[in-house]
N, C-alpha and C. Protein backbone atom coordinates (compact mmCIF):
# COMPACT_ATOMS: atom_id res chain seq x y z
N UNK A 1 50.88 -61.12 44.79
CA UNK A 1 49.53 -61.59 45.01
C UNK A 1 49.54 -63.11 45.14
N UNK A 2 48.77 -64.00 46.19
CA UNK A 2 48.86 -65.30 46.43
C UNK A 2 47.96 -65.67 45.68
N UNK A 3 48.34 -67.09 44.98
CA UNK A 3 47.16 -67.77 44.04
C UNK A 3 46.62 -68.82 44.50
N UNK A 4 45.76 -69.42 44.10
CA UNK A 4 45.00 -70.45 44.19
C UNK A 4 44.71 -71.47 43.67
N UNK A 5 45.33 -72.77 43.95
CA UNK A 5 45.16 -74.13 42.55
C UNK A 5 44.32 -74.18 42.96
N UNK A 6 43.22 -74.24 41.83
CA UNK A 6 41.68 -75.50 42.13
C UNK A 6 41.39 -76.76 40.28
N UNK A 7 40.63 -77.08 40.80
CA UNK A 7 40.43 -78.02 39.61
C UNK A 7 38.98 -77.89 39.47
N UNK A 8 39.01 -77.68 37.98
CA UNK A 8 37.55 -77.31 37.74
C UNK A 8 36.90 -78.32 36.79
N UNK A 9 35.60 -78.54 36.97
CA UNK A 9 34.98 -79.20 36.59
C UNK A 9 33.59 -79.19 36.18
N UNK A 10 32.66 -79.85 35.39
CA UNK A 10 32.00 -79.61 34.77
C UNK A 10 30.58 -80.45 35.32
N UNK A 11 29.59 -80.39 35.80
CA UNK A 11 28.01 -81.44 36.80
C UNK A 11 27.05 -80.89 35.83
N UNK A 12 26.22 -81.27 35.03
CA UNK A 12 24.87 -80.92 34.49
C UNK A 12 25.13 -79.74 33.91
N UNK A 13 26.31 -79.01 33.53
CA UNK A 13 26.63 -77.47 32.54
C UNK A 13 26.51 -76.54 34.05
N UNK A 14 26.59 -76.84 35.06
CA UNK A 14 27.39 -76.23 36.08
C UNK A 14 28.95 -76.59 36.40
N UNK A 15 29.35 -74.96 36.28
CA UNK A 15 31.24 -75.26 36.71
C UNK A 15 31.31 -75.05 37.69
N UNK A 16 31.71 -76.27 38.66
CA UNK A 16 32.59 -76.49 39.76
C UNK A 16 33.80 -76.36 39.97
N UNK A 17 34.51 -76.39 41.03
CA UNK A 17 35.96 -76.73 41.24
C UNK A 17 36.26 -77.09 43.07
N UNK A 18 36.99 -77.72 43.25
CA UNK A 18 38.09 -78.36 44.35
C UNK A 18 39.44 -77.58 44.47
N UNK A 19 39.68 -77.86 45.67
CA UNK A 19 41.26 -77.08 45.83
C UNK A 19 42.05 -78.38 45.51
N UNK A 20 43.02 -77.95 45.04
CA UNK A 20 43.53 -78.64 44.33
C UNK A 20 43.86 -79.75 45.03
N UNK A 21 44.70 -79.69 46.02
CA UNK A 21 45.28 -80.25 47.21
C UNK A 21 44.12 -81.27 47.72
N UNK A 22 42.83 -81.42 47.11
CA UNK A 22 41.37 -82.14 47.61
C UNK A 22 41.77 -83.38 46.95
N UNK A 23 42.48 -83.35 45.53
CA UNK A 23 42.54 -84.72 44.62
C UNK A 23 43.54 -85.54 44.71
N UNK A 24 43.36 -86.47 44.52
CA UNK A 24 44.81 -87.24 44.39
C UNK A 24 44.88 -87.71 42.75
N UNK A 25 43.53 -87.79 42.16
CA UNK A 25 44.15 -87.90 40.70
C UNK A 25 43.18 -87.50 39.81
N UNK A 26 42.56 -87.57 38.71
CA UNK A 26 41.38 -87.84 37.66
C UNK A 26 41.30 -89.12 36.61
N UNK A 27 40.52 -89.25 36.69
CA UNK A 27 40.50 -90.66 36.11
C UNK A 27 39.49 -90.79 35.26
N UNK A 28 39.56 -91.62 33.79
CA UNK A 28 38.34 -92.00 32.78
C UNK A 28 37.39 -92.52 33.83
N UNK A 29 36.49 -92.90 33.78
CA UNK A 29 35.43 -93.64 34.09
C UNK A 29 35.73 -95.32 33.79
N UNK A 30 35.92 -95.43 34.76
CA UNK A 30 35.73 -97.43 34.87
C UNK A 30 34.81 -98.01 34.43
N UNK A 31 34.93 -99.39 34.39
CA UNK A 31 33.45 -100.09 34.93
C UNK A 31 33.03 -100.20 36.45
N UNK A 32 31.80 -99.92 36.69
CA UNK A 32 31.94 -99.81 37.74
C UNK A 32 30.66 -100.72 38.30
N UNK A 33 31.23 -101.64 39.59
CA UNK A 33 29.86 -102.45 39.67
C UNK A 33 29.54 -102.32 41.13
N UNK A 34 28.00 -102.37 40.89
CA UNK A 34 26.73 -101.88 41.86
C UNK A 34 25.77 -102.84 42.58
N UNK A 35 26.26 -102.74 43.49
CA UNK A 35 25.56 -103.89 44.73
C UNK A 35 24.51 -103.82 44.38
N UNK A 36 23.29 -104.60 44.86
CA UNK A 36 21.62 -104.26 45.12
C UNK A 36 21.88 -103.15 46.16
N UNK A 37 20.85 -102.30 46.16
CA UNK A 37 19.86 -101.57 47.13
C UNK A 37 20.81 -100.64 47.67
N UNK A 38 22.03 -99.66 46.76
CA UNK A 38 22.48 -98.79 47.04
C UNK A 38 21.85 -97.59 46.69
N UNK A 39 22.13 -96.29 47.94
CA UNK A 39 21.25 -95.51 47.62
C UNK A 39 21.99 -94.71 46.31
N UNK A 40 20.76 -93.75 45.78
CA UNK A 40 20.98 -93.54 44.38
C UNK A 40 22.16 -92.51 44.37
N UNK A 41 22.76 -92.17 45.24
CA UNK A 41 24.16 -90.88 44.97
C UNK A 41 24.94 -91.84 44.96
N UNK A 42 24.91 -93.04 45.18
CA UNK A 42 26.04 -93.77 44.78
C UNK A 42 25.92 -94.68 43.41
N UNK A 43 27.06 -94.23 42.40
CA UNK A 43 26.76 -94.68 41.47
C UNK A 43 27.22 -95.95 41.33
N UNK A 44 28.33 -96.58 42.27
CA UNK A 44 28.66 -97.86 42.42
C UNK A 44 30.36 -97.83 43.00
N UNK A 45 31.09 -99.02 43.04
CA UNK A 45 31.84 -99.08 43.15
C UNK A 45 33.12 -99.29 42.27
N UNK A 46 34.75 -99.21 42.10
CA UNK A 46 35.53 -99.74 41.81
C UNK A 46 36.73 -100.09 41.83
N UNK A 47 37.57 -101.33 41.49
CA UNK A 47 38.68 -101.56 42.48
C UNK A 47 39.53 -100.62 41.93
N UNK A 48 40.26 -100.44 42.62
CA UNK A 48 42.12 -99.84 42.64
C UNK A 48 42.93 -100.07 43.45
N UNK A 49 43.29 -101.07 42.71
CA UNK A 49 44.76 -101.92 43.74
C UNK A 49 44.17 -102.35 44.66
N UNK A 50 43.18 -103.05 44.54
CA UNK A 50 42.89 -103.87 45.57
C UNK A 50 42.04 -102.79 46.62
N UNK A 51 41.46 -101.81 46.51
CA UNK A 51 40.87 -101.19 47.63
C UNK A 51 39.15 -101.09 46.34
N UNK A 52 38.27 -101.32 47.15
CA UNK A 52 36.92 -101.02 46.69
C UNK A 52 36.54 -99.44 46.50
N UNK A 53 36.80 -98.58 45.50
CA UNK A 53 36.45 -97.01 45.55
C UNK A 53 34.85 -96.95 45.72
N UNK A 54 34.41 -96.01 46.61
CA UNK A 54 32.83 -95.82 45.99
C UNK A 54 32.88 -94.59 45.03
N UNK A 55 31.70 -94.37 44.24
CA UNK A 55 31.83 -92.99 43.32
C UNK A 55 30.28 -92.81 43.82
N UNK A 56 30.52 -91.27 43.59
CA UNK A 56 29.34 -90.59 44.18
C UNK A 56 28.91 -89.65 43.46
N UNK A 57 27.78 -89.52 42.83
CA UNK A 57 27.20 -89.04 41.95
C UNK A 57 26.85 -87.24 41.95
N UNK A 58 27.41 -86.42 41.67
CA UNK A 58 27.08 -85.14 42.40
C UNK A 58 26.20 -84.45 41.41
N UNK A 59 25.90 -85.18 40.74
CA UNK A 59 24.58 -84.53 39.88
C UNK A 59 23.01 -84.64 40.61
N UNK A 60 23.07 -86.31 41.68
CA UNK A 60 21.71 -86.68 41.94
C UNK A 60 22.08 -85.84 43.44
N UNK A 61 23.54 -85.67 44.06
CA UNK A 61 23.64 -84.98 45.50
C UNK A 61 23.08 -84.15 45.53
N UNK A 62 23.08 -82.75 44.21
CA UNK A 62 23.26 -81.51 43.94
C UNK A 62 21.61 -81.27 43.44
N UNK A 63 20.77 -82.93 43.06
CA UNK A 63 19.51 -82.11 42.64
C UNK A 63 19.60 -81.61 41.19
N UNK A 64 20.85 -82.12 40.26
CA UNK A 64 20.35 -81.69 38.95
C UNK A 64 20.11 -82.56 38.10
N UNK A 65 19.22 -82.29 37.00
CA UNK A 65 19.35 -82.89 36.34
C UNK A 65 20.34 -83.16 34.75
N UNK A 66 20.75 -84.66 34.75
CA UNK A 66 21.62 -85.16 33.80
C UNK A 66 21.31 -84.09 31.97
N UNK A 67 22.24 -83.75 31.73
CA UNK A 67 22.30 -83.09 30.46
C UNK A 67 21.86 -84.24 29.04
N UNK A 68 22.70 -85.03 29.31
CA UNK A 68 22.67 -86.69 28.75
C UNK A 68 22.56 -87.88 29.19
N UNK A 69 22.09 -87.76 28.46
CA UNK A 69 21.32 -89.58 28.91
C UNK A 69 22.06 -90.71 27.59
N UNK A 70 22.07 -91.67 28.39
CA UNK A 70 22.26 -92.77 27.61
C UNK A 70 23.82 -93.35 27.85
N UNK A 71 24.00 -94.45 27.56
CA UNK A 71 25.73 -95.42 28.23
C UNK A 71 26.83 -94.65 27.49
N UNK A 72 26.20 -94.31 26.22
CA UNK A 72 27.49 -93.00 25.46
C UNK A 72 27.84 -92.11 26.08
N UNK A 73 27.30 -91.28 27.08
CA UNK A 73 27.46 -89.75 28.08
C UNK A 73 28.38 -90.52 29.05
N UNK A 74 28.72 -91.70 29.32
CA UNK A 74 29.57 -92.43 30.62
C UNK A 74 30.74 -92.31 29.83
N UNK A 75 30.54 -92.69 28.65
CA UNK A 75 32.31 -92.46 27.58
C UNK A 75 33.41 -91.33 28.26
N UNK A 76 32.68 -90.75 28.30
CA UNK A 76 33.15 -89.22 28.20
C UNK A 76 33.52 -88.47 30.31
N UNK A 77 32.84 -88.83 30.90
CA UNK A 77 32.79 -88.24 32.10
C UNK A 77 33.62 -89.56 32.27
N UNK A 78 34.54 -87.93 33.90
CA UNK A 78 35.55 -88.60 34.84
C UNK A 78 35.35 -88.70 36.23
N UNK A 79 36.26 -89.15 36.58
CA UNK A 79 36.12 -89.13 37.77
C UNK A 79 37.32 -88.24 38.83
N UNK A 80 37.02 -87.70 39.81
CA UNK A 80 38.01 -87.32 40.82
C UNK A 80 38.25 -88.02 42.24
N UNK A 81 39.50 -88.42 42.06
CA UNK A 81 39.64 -89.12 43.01
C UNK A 81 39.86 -88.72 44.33
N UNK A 82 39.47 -88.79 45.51
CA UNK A 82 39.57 -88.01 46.90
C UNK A 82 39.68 -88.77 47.94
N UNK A 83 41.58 -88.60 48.67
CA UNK A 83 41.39 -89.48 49.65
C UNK A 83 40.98 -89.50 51.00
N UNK A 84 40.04 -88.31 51.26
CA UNK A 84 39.31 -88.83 52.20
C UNK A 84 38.08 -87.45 52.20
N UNK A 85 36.88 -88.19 52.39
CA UNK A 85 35.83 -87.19 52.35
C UNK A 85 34.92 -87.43 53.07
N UNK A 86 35.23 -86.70 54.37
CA UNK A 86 34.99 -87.09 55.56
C UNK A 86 35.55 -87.97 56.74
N UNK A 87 34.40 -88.64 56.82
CA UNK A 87 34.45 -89.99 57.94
C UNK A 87 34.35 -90.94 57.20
N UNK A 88 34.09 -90.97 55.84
CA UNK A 88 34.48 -92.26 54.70
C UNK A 88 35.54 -92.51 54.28
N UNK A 89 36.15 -91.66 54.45
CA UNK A 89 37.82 -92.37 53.91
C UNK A 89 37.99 -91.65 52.32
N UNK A 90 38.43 -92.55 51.72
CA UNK A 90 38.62 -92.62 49.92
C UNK A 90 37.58 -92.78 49.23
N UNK A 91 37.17 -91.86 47.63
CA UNK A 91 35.74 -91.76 47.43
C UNK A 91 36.41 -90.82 46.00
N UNK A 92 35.50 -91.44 44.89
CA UNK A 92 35.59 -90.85 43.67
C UNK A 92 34.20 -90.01 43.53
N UNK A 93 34.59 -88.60 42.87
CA UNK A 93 33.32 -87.71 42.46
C UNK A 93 33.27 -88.31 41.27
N UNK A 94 32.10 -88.51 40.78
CA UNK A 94 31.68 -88.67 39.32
C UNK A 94 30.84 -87.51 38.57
N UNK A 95 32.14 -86.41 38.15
CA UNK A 95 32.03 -85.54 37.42
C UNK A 95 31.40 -85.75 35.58
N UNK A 96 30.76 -84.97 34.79
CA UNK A 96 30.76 -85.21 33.56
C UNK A 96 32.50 -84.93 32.86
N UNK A 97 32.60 -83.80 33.23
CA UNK A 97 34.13 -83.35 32.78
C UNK A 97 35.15 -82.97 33.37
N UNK A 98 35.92 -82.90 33.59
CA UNK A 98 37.43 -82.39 34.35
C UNK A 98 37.64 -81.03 33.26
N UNK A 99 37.32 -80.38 33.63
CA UNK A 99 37.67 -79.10 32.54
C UNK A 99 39.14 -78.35 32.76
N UNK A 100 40.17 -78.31 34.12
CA UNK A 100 41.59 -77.61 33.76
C UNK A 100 41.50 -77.76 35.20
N UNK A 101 42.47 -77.49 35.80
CA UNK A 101 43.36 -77.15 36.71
C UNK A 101 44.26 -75.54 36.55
N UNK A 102 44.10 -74.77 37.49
CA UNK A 102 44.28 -73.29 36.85
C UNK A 102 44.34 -73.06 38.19
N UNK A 103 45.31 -71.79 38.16
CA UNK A 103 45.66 -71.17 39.41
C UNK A 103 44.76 -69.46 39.14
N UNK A 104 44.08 -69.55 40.44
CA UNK A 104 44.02 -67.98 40.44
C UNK A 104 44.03 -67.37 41.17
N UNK A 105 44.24 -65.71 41.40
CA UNK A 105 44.39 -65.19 42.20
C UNK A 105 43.71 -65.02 43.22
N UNK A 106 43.61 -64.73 44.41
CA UNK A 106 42.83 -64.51 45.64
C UNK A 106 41.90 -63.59 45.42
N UNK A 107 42.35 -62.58 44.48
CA UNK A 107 41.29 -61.45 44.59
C UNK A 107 40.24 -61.78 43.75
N UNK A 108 40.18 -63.10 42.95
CA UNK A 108 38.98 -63.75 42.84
C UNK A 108 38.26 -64.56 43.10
N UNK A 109 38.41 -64.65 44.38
CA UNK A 109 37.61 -65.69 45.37
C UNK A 109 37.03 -64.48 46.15
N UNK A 110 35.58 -65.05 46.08
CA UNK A 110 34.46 -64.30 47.19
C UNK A 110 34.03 -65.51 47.76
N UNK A 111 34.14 -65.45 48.72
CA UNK A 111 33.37 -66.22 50.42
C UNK A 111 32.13 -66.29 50.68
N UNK A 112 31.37 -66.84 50.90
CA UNK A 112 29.73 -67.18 50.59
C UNK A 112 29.66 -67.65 52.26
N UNK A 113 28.17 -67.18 52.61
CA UNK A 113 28.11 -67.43 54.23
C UNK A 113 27.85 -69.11 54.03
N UNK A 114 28.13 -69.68 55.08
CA UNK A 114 27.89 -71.10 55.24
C UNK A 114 26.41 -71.33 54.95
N UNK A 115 25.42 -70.64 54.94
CA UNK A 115 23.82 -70.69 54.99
C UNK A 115 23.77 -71.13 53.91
N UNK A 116 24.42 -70.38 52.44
CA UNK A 116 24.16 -70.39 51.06
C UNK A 116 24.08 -71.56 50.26
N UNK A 117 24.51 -72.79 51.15
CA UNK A 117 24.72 -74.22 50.35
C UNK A 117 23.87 -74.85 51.83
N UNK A 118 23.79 -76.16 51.14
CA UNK A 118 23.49 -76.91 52.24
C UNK A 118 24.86 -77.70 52.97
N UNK A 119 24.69 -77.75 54.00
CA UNK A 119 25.84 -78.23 54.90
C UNK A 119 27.02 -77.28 54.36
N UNK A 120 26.92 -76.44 53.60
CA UNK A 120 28.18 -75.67 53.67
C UNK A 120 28.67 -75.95 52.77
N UNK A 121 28.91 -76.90 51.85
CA UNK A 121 29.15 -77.79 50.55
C UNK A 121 30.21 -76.48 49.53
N UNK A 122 29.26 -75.12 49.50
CA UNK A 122 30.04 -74.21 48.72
C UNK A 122 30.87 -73.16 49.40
N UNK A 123 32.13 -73.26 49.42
CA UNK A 123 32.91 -72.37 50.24
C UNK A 123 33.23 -71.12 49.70
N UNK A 124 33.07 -70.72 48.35
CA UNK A 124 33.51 -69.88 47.95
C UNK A 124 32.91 -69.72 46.40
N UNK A 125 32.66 -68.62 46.03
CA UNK A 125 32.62 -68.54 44.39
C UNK A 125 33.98 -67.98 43.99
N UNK A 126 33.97 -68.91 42.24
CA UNK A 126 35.58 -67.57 42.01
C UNK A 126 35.06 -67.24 40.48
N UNK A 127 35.76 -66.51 40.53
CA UNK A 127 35.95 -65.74 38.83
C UNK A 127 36.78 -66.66 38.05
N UNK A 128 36.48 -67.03 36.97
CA UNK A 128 37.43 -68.20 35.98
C UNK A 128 36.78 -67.76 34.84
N UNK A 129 37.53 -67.28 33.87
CA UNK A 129 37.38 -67.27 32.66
C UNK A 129 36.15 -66.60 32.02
N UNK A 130 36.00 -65.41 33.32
CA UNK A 130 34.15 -64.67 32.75
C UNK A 130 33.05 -65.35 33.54
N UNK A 131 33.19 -66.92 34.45
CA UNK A 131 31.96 -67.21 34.80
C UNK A 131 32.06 -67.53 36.32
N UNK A 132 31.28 -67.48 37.67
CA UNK A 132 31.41 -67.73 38.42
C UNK A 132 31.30 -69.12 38.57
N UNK A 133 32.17 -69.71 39.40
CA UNK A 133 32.71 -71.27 39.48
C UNK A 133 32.21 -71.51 41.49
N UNK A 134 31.49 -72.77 41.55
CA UNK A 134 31.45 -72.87 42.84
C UNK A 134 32.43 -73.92 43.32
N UNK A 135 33.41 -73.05 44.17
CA UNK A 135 34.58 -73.83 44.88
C UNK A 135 33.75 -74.55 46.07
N UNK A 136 33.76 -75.59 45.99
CA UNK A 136 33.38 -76.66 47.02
C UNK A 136 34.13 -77.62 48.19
N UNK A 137 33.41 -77.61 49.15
CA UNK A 137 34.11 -78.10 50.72
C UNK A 137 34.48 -79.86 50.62
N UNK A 138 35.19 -79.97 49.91
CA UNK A 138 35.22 -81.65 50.09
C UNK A 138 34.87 -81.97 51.43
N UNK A 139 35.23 -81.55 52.63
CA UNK A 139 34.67 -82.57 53.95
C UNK A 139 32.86 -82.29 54.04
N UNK A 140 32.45 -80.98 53.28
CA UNK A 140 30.84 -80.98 53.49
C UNK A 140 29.86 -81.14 52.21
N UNK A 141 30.55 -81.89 51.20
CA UNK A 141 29.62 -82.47 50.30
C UNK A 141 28.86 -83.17 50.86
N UNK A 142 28.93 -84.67 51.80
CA UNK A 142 28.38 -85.30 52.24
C UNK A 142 27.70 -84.79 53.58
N UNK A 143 26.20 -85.19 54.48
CA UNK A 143 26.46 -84.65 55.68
C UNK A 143 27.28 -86.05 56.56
N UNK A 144 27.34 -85.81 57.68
CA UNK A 144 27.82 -86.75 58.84
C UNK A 144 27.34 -88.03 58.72
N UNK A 145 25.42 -88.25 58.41
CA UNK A 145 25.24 -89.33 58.36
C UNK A 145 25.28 -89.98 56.85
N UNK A 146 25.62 -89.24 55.91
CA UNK A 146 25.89 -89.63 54.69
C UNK A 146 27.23 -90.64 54.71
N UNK A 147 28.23 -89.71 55.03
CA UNK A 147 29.16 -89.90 55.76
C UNK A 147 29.61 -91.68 56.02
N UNK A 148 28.66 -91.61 56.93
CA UNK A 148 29.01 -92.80 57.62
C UNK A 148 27.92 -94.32 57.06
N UNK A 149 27.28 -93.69 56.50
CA UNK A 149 26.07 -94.63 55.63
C UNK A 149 27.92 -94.78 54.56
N UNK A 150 28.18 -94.17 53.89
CA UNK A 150 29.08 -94.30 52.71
C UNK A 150 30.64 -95.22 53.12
N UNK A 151 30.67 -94.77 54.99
CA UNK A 151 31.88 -95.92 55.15
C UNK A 151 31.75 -97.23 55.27
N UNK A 152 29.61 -97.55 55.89
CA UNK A 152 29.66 -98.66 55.56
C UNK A 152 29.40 -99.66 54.54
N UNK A 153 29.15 -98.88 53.62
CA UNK A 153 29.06 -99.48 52.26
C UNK A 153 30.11 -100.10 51.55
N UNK A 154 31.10 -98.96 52.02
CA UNK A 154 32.72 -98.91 51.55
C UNK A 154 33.32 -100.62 51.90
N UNK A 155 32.61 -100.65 53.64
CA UNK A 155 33.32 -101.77 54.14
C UNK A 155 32.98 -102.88 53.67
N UNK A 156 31.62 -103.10 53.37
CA UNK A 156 31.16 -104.33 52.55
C UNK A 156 31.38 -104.03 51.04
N UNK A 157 31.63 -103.63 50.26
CA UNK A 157 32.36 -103.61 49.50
C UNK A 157 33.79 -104.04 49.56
N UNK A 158 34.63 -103.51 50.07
CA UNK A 158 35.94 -104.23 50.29
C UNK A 158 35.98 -105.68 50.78
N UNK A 159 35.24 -106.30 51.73
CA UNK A 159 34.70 -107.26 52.40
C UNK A 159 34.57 -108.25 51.21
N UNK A 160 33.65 -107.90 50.16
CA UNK A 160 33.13 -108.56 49.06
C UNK A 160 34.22 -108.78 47.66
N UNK A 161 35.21 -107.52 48.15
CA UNK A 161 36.11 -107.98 47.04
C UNK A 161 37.72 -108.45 47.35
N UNK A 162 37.54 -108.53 48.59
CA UNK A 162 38.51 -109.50 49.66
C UNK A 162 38.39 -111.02 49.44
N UNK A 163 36.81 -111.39 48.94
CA UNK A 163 36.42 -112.68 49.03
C UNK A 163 37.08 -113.19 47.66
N UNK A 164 37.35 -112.65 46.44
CA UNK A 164 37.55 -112.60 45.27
C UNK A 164 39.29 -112.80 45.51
N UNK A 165 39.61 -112.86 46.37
CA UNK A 165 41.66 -112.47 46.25
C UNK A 165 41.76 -113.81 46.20
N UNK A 166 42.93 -114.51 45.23
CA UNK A 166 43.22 -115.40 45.20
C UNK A 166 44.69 -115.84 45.84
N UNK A 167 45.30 -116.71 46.83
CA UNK A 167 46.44 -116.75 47.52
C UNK A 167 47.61 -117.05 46.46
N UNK A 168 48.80 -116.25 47.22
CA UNK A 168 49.28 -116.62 46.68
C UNK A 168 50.44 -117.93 46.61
């Protein structure tokens, strides 16, 4: 029987997950700093190695609301790192939790028509541990013009922290 890595994760006490192959890492939560007049799925930016990450909020994408409130609930939530989502390039989810990485079998993945999410976002439900988990489309979280609103943010961001490099 063929299995399935995904990485599961935790948005407002909804379990998510990614194929595995979507991440390149997980990460604590940074500091992370926030231009004026970004729209609100973006929770801000931060460097790594010199590249400006944006993080993107999939609690305000998704329409739910935050379980916790307050700068203590940031302690605790991670991030997933993704190098490319979409037509934006590189882009951190800002998950509450990273809950496991777990392989499972095929015969627990059911296929959901593209209608069932918006832009398609949910590709699949699976069975994990007793609860249905929504496996999600990294290229259709965002739509097209999200997309491209998010590469140019990306660019003035990098732009802005280009200005900051000191020669050597």
């Amino acid at each position: 029987m063929a299995n399935l890595q995904i990485i599961l994760f935790d948005v407002c006490g909804i379990a998510c997950a990614l194929h595995r192959t979507a991440a390149r890492e997980f990460l604590p939560l940074p500091h992370l700093w926030r231009p004026p007049v970004l729209p609100r799925p973006v929770a801000g930016f931060f460097n790594l190695g010199g590249h400006a990450v944006p993080v993107l909020r999939l609690d305000v994408l998704f329409g739910l609301q935050p379980s916790e409130n307050g700068p203590e609930a940031d302690l605790y939530r991670h991030l997933v790192l993704i190098d490319r989502l979409g037509a934006s390039g590189g882009a951190a989810l800002l998950v509450d939790r990273v809950l496991d990485v777990a392989s499972v079998d095929t015969s627990q993945v059911s296929p959901i028509r593209e209608e069932g999410s918006l832009n398609g976002c949910v590709e699949a439900e699976v069975t994990w541990d007793g609860h249905l988990v929504h496996l999600l489309s990294v290229d259709r979280i965002l739509l097209a013009e999200e997309q491209q609103v998010l590469a140019e943010l990306g660019r003035q961001a990098q732009n802005r922290l280009g200005q900051w490099v000191v020669p050597a």
